[in-house]
N, C-alpha and C. Protein backbone atom coordinates (compact mmCIF):
# COMPACT_ATOMS: atom_id res chain seq x y z
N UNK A 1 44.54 2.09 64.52
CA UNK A 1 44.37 1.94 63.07
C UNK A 1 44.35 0.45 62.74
N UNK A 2 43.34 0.14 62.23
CA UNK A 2 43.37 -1.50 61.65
C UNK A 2 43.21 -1.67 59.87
N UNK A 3 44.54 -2.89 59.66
CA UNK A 3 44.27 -2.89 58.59
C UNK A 3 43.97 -4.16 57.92
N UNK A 4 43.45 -3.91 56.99
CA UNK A 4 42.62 -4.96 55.98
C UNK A 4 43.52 -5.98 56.11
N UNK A 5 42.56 -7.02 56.12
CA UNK A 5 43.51 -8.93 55.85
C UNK A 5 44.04 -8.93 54.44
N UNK A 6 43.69 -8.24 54.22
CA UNK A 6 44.05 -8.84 52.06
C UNK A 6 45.54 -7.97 51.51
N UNK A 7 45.49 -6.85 52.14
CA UNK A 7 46.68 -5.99 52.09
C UNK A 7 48.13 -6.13 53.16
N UNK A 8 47.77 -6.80 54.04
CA UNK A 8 48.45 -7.53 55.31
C UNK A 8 48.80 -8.96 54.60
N UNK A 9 48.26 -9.80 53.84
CA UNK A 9 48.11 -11.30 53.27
C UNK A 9 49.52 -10.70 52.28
N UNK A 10 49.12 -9.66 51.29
CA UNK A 10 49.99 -9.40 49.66
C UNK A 10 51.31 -9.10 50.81
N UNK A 11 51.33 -7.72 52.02
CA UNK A 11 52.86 -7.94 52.02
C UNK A 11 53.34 -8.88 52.48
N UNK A 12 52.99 -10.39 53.67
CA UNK A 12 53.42 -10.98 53.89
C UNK A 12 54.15 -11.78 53.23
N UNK A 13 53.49 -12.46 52.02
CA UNK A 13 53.52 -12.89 50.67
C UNK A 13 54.79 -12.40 50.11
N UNK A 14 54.54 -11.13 49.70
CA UNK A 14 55.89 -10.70 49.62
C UNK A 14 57.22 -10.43 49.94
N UNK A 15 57.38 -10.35 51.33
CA UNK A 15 58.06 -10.33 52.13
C UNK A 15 58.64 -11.70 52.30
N UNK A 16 57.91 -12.90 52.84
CA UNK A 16 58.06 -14.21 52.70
C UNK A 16 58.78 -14.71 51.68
N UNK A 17 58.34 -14.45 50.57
CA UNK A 17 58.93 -14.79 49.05
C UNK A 17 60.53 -14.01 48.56
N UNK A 18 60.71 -12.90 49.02
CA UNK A 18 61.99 -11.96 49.16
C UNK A 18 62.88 -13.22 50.20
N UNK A 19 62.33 -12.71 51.25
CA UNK A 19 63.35 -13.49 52.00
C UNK A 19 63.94 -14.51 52.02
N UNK A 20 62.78 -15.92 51.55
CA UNK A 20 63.01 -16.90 50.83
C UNK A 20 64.30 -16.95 49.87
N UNK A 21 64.37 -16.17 48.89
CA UNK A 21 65.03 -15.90 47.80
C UNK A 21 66.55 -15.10 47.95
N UNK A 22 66.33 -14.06 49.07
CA UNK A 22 67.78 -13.80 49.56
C UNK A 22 68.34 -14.79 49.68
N UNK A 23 67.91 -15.64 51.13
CA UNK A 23 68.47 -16.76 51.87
C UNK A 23 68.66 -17.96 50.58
N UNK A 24 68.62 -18.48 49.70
CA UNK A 24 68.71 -19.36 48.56
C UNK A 24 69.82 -18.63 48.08
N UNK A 25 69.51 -17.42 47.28
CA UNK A 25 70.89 -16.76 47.43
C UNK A 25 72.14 -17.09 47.89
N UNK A 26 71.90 -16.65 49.13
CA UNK A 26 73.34 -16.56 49.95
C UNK A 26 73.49 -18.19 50.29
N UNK A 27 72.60 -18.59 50.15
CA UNK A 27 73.33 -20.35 50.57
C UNK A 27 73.81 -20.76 48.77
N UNK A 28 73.73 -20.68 47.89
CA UNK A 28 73.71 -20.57 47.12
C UNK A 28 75.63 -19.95 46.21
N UNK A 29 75.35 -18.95 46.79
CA UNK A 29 76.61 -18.11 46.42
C UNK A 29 77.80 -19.08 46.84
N UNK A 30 77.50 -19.31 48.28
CA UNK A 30 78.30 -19.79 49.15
C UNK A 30 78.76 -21.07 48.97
N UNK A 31 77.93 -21.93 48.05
CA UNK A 31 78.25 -23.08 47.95
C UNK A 31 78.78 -23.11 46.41
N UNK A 32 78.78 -21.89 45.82
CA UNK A 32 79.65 -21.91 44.18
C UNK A 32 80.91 -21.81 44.47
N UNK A 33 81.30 -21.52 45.92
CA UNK A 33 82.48 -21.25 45.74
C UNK A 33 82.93 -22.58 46.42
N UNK A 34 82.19 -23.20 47.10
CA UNK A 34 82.70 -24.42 47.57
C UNK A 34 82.58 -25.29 46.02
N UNK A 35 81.86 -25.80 45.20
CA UNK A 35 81.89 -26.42 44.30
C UNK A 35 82.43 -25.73 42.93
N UNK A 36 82.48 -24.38 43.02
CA UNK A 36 82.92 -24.22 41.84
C UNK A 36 82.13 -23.87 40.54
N UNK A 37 81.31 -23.08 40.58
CA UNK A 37 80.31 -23.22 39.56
C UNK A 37 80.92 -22.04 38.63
N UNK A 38 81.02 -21.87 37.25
CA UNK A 38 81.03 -20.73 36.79
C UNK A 38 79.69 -19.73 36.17
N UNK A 39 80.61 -18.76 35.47
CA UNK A 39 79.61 -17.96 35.19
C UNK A 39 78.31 -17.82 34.40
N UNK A 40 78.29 -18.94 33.51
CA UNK A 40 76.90 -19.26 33.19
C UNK A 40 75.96 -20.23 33.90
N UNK A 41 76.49 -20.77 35.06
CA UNK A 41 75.83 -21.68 35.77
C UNK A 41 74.87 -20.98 37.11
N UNK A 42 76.23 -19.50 37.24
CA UNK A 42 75.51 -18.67 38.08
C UNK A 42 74.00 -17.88 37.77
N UNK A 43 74.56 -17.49 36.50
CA UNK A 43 73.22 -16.97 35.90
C UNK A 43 71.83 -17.84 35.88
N UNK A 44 72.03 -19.31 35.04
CA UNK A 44 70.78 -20.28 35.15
C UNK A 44 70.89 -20.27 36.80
N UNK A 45 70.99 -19.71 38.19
CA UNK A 45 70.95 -20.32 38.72
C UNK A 45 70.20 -18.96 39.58
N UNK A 46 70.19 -18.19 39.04
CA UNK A 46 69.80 -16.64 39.16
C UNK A 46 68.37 -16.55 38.67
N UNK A 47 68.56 -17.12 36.94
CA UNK A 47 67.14 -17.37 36.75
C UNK A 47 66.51 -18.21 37.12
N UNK A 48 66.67 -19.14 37.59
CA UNK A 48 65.88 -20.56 38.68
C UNK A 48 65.44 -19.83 39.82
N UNK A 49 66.12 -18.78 40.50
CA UNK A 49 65.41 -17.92 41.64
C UNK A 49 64.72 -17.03 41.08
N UNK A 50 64.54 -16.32 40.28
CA UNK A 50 64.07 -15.32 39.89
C UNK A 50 62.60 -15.96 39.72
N UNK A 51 62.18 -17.48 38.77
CA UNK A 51 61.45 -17.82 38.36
C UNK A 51 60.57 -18.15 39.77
N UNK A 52 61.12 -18.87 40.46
CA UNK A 52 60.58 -19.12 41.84
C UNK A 52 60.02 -18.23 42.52
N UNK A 53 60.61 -16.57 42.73
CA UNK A 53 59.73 -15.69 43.10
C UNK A 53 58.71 -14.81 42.16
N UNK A 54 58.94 -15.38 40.78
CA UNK A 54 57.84 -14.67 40.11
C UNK A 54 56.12 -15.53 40.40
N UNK A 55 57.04 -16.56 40.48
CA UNK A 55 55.78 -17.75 40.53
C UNK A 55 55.15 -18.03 42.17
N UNK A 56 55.78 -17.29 43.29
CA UNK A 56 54.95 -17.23 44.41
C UNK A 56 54.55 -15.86 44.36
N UNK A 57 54.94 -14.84 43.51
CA UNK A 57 54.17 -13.75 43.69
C UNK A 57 52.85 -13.81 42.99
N UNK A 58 52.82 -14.86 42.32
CA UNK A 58 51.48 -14.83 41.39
C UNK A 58 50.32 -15.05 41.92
N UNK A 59 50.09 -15.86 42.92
CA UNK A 59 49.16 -16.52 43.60
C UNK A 59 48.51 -14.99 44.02
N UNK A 60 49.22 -14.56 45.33
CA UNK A 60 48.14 -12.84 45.53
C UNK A 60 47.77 -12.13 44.79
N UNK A 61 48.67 -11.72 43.04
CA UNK A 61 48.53 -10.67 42.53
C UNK A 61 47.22 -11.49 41.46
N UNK A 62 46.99 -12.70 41.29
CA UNK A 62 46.12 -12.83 40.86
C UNK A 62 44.67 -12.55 41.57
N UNK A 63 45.06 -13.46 43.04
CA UNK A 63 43.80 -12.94 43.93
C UNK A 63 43.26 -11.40 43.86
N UNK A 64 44.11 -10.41 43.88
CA UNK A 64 43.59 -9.42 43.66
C UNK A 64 42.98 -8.79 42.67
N UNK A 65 43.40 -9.15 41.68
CA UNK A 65 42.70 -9.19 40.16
C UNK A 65 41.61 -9.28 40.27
N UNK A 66 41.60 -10.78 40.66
CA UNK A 66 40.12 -11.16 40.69
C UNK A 66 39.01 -10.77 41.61
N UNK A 67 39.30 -10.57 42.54
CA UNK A 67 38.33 -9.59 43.54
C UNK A 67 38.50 -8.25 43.05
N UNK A 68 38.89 -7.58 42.67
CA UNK A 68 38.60 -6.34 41.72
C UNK A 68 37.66 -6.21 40.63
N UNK A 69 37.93 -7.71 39.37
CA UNK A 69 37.32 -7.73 38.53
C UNK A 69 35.90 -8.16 38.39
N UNK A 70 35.84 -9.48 39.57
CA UNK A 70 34.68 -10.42 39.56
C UNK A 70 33.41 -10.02 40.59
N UNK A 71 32.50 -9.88 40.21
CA UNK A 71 31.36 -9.51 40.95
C UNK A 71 31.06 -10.33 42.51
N UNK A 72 30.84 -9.52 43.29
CA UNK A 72 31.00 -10.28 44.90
C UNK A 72 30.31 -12.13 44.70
N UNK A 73 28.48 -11.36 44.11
CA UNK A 73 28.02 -13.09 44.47
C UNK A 73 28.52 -14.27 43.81
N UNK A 74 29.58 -13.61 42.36
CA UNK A 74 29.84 -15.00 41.64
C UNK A 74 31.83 -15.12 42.13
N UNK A 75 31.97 -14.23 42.95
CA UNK A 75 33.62 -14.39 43.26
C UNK A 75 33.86 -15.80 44.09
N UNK A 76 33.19 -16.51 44.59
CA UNK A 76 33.83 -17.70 45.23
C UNK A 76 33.61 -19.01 43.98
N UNK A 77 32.53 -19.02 42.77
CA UNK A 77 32.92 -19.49 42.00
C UNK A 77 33.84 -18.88 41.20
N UNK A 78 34.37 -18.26 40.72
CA UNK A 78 35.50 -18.03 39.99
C UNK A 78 36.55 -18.47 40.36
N UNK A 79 36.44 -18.53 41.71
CA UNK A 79 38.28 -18.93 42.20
C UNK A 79 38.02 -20.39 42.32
N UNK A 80 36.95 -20.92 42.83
CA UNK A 80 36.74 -22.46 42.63
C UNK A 80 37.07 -22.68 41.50
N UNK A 81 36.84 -22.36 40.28
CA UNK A 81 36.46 -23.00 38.69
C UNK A 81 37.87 -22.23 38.15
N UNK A 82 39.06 -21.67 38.79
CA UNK A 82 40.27 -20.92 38.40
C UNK A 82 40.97 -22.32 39.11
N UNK A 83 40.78 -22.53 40.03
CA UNK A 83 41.19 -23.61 41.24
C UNK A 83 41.35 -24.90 40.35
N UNK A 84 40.31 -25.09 40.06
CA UNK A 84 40.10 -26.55 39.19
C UNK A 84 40.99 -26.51 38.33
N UNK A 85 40.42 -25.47 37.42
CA UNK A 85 41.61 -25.99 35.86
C UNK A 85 42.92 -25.67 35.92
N UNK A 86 43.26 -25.03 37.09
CA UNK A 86 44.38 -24.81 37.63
C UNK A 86 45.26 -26.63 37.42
N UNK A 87 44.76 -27.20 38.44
CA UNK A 87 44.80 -28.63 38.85
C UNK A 87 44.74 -29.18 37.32
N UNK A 88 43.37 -29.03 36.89
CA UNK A 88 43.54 -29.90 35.38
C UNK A 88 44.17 -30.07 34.31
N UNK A 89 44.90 -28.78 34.23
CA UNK A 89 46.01 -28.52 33.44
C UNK A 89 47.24 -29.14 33.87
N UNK A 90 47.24 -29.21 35.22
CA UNK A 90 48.77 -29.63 35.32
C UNK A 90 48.33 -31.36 35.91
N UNK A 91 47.44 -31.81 36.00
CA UNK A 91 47.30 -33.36 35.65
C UNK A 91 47.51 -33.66 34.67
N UNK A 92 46.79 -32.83 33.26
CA UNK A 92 46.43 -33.19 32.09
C UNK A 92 47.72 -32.99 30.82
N UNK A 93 48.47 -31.64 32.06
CA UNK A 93 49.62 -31.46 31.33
C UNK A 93 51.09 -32.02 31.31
N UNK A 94 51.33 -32.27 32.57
CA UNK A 94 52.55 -32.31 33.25
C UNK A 94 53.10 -33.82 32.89
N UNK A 95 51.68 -35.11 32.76
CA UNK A 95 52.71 -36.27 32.11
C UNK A 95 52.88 -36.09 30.65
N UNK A 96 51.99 -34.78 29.78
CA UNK A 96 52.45 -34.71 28.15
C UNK A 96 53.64 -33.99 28.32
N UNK A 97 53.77 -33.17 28.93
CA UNK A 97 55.38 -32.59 28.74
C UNK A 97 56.39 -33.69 29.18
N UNK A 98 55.82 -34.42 30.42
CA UNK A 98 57.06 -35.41 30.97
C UNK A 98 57.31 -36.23 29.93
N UNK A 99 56.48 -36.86 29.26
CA UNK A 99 56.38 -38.05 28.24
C UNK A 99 57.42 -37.48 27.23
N UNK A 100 56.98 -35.90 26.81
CA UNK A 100 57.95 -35.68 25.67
C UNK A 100 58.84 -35.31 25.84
N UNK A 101 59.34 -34.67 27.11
CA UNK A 101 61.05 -34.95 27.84
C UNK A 101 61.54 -35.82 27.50
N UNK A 102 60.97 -36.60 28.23
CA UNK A 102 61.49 -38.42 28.65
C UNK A 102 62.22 -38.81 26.80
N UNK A 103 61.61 -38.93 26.05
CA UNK A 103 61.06 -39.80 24.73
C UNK A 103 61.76 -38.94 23.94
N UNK A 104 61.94 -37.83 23.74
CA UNK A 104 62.41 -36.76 23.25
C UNK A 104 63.80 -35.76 23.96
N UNK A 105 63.97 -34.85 24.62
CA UNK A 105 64.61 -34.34 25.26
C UNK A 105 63.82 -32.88 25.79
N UNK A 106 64.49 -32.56 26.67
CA UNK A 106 64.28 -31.51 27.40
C UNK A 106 63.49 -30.35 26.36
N UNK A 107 64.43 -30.16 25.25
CA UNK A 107 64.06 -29.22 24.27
C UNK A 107 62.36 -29.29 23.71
N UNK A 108 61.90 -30.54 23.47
CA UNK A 108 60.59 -30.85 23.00
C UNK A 108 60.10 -31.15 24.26
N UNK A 109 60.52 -31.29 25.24
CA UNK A 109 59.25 -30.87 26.57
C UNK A 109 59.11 -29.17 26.79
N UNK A 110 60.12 -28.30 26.56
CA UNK A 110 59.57 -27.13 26.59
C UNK A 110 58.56 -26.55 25.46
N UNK A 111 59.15 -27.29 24.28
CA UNK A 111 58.10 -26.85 22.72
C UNK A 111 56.59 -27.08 23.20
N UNK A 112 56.74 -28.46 23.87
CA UNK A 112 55.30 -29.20 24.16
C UNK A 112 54.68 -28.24 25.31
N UNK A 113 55.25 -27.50 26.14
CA UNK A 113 54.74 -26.39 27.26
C UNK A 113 54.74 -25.25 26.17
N UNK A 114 55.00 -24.85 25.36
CA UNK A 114 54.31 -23.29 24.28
C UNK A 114 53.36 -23.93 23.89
N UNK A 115 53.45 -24.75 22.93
CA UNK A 115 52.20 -25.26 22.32
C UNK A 115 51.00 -25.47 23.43
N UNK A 116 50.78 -26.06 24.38
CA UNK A 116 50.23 -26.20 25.27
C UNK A 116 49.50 -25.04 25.89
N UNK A 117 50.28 -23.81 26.28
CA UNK A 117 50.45 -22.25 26.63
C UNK A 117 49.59 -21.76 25.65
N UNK A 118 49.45 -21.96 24.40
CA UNK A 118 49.04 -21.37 23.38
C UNK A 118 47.75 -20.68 23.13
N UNK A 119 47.44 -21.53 23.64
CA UNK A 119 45.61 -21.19 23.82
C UNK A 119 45.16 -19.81 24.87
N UNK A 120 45.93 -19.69 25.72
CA UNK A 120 45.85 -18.87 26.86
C UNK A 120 46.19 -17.27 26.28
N UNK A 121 47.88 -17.80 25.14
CA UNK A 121 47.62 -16.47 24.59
C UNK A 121 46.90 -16.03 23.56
N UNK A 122 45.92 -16.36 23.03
CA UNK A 122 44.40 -16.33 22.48
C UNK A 122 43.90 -15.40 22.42
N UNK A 123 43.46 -15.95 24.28
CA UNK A 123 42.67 -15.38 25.08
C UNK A 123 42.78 -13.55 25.68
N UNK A 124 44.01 -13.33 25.57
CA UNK A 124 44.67 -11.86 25.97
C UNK A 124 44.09 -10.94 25.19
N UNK A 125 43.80 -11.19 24.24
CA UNK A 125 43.12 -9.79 23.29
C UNK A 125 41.85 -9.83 23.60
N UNK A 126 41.08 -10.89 23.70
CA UNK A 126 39.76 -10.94 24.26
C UNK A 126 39.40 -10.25 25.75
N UNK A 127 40.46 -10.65 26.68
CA UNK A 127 40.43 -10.25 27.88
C UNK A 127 40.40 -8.46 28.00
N UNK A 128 41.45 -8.31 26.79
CA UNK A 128 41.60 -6.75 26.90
C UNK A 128 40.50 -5.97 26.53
N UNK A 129 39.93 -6.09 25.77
CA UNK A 129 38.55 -6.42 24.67
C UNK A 129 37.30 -6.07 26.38
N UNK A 130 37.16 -6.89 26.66
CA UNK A 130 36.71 -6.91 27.73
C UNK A 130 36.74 -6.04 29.03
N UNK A 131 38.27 -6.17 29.25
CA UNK A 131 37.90 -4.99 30.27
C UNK A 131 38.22 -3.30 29.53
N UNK A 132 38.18 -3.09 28.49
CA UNK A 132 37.80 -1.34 28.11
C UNK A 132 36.61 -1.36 27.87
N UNK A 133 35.44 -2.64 27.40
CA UNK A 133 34.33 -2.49 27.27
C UNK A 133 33.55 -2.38 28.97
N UNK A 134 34.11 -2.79 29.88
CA UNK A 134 33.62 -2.90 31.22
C UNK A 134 34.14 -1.27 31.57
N UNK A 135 34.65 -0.75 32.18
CA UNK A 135 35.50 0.30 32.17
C UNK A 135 34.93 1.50 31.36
């Protein structure tokens, strides 16, 4: 029985990213009790992992999206031109949020990442729009 690269790629991915996240965990746990951390420090520190594996699971579950959604001959531009503004956003973005950290505080570098975000959620009703008209 042989199986597909792309379904072999998502569990590795996943698997990789779990394990990752145990092991942070347990080194983790282990060192609250050496330093002492309490109980709201555990939590931000829970959601700092949590965020980390939402954000390496994204990479496959988007790939798959998109080879589902995007037509074979135009699928290697899509992920090129997903690729790019990928990059351009976070050139274009990452010293406006730093700047308004820096200059401001933490609080108005996250405002400055919604506002920023904003546009994208726009786009969600359109997208939906889209695929019941495809469908």
């Amino acid at each position: 029985m042989r199986l597909k690269a792309y379904p072999v790629y998502l569990l590795y991915k996943t698997c990789f990213s779990l394990l990752f996240s145990m092991a942070t965990v347990l080194s983790l746990v282990y060192y609250s009790e050496v330093v002492g951390l309490n109980a709201l420090q555990l939590v931000l520190v829970g959601v700092f992992l949590l965020t980390g594996l939402m954000r390496s699971l994204r990479e496959p579950v988007l790939t798959a999206w998109m080879n589902a959604h995007v037509e074979e001959r135009m699928r290697a531009t899509v992920f090129s031109t997903s690729g790019q503004l990928d990059a351009l956003g976070q050139i274009i973005g990452g010293p406006i949020v730093g700047i308004a950290a820096q200059q401001g505080s933490v609080s108005w570098g996250l405002a400055c990442t919604a506002l920023l975000l904003l546009p994208a959620l726009l786009l969600v009703p359109a997208a939906g729009r889209a695929g019941r008209e495809k469908a």
